[in-house]
N, C-alpha and C. Protein backbone atom coordinates (compact mmCIF):
# COMPACT_ATOMS: atom_id res chain seq x y z
N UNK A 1 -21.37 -31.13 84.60
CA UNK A 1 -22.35 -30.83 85.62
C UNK A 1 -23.66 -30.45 84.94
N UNK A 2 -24.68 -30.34 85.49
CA UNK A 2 -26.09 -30.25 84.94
C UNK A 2 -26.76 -30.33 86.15
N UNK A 3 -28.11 -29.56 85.99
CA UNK A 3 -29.32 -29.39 87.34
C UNK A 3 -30.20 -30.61 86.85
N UNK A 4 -30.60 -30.44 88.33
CA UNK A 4 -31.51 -31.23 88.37
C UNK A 4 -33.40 -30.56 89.05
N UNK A 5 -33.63 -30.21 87.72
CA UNK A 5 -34.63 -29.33 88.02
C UNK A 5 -35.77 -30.44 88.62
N UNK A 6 -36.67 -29.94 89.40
CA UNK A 6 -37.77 -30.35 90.21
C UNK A 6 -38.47 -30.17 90.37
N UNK A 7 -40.31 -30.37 89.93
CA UNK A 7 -41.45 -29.60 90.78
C UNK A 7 -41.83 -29.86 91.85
N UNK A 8 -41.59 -29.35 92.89
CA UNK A 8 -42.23 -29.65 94.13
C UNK A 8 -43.37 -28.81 95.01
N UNK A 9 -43.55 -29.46 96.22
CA UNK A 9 -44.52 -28.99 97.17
C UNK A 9 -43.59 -28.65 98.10
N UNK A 10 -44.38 -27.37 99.21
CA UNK A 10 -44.01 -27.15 100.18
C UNK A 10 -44.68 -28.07 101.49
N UNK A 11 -44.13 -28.80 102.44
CA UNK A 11 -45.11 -29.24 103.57
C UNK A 11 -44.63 -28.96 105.01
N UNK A 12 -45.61 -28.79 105.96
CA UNK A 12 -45.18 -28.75 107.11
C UNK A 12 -43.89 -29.28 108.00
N UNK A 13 -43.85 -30.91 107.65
CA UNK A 13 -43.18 -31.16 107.99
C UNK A 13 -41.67 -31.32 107.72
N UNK A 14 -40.14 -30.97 108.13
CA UNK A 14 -39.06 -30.97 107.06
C UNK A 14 -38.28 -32.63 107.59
N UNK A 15 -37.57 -32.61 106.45
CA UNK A 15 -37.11 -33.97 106.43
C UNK A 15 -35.69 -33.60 107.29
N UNK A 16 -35.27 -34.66 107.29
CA UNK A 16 -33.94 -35.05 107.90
C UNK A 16 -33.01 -33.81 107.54
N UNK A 17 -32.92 -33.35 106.76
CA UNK A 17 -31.86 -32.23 106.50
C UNK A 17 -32.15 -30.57 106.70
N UNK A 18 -33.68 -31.02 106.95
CA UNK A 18 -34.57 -29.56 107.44
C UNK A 18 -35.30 -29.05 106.16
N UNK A 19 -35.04 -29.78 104.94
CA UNK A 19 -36.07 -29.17 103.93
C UNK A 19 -37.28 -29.61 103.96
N UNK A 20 -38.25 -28.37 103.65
CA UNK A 20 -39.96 -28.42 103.36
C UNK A 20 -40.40 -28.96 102.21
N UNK A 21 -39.45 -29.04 101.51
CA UNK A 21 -40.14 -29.51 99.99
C UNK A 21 -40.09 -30.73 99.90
N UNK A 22 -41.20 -31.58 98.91
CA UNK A 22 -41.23 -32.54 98.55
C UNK A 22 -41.49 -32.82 97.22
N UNK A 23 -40.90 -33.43 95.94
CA UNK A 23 -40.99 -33.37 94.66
C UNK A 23 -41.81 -34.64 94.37
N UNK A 24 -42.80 -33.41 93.52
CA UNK A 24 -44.08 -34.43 92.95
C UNK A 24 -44.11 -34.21 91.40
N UNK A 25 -43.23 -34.01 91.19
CA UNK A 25 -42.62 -34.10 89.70
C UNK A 25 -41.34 -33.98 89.03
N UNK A 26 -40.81 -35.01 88.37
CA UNK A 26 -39.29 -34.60 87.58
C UNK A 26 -39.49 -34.56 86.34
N UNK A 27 -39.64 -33.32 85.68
CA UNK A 27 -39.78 -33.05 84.35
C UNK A 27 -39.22 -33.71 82.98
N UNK A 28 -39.63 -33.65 82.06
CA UNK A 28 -39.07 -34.63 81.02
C UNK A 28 -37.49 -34.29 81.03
N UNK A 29 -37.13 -32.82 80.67
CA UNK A 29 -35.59 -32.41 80.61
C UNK A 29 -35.50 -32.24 81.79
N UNK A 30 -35.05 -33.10 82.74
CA UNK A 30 -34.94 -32.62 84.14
C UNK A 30 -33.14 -31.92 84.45
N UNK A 31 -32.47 -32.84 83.53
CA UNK A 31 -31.13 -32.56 83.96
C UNK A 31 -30.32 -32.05 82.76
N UNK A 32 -30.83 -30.84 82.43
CA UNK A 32 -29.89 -30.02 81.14
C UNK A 32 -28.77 -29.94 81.66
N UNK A 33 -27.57 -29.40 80.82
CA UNK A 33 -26.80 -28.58 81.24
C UNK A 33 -26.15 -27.95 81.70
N UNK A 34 -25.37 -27.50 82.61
CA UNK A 34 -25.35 -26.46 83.37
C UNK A 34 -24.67 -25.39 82.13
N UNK A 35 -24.01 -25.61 81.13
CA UNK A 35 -23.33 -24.71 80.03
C UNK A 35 -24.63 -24.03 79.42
N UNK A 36 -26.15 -23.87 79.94
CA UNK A 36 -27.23 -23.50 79.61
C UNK A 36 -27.46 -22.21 80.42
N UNK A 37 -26.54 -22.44 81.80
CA UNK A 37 -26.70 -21.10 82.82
C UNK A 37 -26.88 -19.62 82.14
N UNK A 38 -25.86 -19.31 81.01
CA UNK A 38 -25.65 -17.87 81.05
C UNK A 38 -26.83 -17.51 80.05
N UNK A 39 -26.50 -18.08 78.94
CA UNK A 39 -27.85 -18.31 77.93
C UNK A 39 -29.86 -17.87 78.71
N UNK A 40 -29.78 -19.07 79.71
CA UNK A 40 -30.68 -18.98 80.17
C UNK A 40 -31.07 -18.08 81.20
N UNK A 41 -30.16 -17.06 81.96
CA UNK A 41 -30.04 -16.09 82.26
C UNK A 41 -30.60 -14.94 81.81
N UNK A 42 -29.69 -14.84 80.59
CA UNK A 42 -29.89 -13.74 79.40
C UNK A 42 -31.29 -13.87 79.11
N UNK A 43 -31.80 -15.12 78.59
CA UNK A 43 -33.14 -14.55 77.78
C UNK A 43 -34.06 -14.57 78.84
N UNK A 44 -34.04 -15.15 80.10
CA UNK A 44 -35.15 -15.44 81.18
C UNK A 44 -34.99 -14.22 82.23
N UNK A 45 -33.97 -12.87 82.19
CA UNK A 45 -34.05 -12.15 82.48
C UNK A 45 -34.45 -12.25 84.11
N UNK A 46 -33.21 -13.66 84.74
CA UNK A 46 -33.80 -14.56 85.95
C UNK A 46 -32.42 -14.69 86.12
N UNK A 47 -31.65 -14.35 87.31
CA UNK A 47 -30.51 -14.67 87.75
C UNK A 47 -30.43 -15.62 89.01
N UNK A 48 -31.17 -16.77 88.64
CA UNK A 48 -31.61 -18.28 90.05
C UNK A 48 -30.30 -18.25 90.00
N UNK A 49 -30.44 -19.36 91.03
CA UNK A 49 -29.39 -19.73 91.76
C UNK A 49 -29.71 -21.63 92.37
N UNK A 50 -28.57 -22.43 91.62
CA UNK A 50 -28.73 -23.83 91.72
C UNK A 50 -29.43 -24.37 93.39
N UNK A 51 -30.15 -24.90 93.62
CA UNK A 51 -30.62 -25.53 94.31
C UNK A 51 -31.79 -24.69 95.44
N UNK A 52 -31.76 -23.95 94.86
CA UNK A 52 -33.17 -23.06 95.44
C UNK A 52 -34.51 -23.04 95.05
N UNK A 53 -35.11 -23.16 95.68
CA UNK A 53 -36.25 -23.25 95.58
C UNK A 53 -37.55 -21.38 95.34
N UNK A 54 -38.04 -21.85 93.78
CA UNK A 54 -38.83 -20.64 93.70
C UNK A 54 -40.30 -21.02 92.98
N UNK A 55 -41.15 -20.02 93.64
CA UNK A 55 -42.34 -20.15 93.30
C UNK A 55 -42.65 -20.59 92.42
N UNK A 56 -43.52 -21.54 91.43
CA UNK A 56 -44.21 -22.00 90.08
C UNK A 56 -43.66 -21.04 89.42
N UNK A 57 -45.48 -19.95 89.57
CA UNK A 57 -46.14 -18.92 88.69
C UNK A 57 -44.50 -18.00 88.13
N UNK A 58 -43.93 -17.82 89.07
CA UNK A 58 -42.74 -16.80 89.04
C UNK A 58 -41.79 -17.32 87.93
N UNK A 59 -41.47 -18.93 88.21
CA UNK A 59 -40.46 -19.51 87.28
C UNK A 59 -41.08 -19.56 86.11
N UNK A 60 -42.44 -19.89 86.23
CA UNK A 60 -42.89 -19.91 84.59
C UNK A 60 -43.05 -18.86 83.94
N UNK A 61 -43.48 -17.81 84.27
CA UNK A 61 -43.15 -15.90 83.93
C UNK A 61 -42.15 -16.40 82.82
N UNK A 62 -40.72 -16.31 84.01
CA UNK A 62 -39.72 -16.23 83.28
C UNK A 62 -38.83 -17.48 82.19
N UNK A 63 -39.47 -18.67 82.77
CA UNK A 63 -39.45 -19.35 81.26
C UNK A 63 -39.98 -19.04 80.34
N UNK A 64 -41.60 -18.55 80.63
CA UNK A 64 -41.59 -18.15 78.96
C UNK A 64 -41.37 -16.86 78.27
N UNK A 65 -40.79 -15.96 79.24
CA UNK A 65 -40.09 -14.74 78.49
C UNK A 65 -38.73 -15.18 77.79
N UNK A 66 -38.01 -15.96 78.69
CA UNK A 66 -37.03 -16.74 77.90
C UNK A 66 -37.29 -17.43 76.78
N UNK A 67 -37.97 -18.15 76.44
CA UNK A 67 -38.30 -18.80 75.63
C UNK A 67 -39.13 -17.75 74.36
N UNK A 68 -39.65 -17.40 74.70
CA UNK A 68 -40.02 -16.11 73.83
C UNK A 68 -39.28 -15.53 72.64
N UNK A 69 -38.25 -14.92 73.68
CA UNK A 69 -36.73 -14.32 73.18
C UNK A 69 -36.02 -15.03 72.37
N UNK A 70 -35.66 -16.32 72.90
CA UNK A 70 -34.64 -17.30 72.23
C UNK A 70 -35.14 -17.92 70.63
N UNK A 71 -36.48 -17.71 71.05
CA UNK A 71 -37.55 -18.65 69.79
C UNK A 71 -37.22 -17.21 68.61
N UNK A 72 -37.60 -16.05 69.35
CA UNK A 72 -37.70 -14.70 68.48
C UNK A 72 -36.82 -14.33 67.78
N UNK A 73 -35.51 -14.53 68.64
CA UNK A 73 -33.89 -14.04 67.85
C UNK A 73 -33.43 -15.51 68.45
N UNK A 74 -33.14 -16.09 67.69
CA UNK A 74 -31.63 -17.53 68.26
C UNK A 74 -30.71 -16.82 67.79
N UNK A 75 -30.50 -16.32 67.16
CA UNK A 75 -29.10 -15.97 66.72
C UNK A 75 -28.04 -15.38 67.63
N UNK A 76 -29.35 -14.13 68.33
CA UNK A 76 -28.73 -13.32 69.32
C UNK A 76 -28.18 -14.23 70.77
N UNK A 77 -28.67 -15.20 70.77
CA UNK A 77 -28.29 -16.36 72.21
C UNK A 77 -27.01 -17.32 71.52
N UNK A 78 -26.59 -17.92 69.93
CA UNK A 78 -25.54 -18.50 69.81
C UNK A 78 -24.54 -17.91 70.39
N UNK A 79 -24.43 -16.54 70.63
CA UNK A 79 -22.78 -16.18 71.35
C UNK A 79 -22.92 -17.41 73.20
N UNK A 80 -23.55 -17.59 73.70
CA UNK A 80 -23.85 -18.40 74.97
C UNK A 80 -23.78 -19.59 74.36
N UNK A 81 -23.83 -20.44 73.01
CA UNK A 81 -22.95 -21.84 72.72
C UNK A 81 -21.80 -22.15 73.46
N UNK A 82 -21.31 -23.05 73.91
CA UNK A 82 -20.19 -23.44 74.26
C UNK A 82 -19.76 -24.12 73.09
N UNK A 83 -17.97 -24.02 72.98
CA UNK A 83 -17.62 -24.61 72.01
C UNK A 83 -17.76 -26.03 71.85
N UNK A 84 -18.07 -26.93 73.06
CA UNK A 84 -18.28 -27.99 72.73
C UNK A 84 -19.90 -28.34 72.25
N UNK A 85 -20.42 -27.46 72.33
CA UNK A 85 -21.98 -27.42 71.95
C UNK A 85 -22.94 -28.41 72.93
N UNK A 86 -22.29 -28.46 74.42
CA UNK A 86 -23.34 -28.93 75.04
C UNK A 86 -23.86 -27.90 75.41
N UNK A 87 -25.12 -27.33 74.80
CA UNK A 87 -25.74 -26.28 75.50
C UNK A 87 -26.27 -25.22 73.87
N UNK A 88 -26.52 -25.80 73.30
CA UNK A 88 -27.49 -25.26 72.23
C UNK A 88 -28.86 -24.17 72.40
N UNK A 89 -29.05 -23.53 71.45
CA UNK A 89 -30.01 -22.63 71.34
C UNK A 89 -31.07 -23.51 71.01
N UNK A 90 -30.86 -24.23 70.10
CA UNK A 90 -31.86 -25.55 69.92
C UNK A 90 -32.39 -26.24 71.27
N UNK A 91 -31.61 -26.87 71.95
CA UNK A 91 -31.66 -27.64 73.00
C UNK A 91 -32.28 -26.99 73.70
N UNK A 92 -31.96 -25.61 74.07
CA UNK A 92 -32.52 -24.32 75.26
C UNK A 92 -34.07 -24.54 74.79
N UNK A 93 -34.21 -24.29 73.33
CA UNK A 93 -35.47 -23.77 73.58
C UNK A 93 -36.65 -25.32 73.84
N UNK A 94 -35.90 -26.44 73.03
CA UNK A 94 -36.46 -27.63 73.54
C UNK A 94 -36.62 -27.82 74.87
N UNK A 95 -35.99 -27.64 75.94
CA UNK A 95 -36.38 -27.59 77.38
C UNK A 95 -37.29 -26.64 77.57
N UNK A 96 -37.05 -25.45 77.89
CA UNK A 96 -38.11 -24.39 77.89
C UNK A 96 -39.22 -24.84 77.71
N UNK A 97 -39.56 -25.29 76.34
CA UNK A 97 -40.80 -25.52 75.79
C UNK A 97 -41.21 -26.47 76.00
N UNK A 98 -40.87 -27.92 76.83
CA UNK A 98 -41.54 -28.76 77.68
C UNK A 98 -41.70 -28.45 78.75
N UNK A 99 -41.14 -27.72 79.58
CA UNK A 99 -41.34 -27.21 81.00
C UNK A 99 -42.74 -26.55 80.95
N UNK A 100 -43.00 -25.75 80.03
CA UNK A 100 -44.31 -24.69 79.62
C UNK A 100 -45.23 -25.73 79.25
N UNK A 101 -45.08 -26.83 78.20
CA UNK A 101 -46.06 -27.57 77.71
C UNK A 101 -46.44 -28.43 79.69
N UNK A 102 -45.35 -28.89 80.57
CA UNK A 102 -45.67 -30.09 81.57
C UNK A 102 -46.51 -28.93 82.64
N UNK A 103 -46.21 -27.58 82.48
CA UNK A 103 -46.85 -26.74 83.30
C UNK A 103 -47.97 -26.04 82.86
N UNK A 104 -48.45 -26.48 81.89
CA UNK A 104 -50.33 -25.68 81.43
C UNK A 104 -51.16 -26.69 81.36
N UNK A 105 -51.95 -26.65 81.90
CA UNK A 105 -52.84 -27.52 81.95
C UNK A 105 -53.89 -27.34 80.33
N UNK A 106 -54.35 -28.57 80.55
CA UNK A 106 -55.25 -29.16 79.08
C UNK A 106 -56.18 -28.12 78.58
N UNK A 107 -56.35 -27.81 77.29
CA UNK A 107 -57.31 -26.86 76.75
C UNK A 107 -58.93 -27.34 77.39
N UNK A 108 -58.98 -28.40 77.12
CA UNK A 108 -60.10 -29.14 77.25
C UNK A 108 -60.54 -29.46 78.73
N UNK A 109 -59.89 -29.11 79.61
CA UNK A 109 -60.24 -29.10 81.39
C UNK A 109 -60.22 -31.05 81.44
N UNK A 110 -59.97 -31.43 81.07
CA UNK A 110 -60.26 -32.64 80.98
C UNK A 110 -59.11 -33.45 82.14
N UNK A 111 -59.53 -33.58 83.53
CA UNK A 111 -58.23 -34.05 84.17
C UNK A 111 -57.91 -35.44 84.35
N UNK A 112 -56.50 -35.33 84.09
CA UNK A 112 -55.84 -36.24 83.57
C UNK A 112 -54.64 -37.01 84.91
N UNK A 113 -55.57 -38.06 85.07
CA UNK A 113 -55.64 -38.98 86.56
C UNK A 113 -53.90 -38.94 86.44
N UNK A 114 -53.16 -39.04 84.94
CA UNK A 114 -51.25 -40.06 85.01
C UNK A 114 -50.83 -38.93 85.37
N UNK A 115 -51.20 -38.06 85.64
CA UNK A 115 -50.62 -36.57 85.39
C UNK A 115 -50.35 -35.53 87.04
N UNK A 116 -49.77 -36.05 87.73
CA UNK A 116 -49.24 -36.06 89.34
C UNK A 116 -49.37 -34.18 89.23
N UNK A 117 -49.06 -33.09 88.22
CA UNK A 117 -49.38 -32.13 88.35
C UNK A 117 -50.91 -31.55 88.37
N UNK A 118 -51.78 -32.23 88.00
CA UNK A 118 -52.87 -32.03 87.95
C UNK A 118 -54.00 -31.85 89.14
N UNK A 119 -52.76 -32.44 90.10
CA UNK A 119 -53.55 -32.43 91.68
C UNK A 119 -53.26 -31.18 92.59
N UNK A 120 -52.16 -30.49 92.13
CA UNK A 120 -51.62 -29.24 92.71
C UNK A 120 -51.85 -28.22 92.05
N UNK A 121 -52.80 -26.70 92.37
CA UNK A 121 -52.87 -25.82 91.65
C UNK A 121 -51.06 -25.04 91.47
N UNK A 122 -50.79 -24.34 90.70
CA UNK A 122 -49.51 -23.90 90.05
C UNK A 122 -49.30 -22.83 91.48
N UNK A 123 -49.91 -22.36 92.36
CA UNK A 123 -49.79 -21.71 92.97
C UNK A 123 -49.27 -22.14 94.29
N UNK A 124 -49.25 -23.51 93.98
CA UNK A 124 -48.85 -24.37 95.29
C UNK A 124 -47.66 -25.25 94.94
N UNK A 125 -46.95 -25.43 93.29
CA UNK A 125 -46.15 -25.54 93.54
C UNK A 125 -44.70 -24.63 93.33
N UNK A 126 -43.35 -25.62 93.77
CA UNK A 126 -42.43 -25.21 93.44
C UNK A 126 -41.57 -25.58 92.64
N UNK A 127 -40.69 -24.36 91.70
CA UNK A 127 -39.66 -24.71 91.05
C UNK A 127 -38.39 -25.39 91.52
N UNK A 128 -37.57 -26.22 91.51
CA UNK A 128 -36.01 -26.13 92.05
C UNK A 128 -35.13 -26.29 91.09
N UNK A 129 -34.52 -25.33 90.92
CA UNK A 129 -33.01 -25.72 90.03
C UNK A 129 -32.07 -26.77 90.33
C-alpha cells in the first residue's frame, strides 16, 4: 500500500461523491510508501490521517520540520526502517525534499507558465495524503 499524495484546490462546487477538492497537482513522489507512516510521523511531529485533506502552509510547516530532523540525525529515524527496506531514511528524506523544492516558489520571481502551482497562492492550496 502507498498514498497517494495530492495538491489541490478547494471549489464551490462538490463532485459526485460530495468532495470540494480538485487536484491541480501530483507531485513528483506522489505515491511513497505507506511503511513511511511512523517514520514520518515521528520527525513531522504530524499525526495525518490517509485521505484527508489539510491546509498547504500547515503541511509544509511540518514537512520541513520533518525533514529537518531526519536530514539532522538519520540515524535516530533507522529504528522506523522496515525490514524489507521499503521505506528508507534515504528515500524519506528524498520525498520530503521534493515536496519543499515543488512547493517554494523561484528565487528569481520569475513565473513559470509549465508550472500549474504557480497560479495558486500556497494559501489556497491543499495537501491530501
Amino acid at each position: 500500500m502507498s498514498y497517494d499524495i495530492r495538491f489541490c484546490v478547494e471549489t464551490v462546487c462538490a463532485n459526485t461523491e460530495g468532495d470540494r477538492h480538485v487536484v491541480v497537482h501530483t507531485p513528483t513522489f506522489d505515491s511513497p510508501t505507506y511503511n513511511y507512516r511512523k517514520m514520518f510521523v515521528a520527525a513531522m511531529d504530524w499525526d495525518y490521517r490517509q485521505g484527508e485533506y489539510y491546509p498547504m502552509a500547515a503541511a509544509l510547516e511540518h514537512i520541513k520540520l520533518g525533514l529537518s530532523r531526519i536530514e539532522a540525525n538519520p540515524e535516530e529515524y533507522r529504528r522506523y526502517e522496515p525490514d524489507n527496506k521499503w521505506g528508507t531514511v534515504e528515500g524519506a528524506i528524498k520525498c520530503m525534499r521534493s515536496w519543499v523544492e515543488e512547493l517554494t516558489p523561484p528565487d528569481d520571481g520569475v513565473f513559470d507558465w509549465d508550472n500549474v502551482l504557480c497560479f495558486w497562492p500556497i494559501e489556497a492550496l491543499w495537501w491530501r495524503w
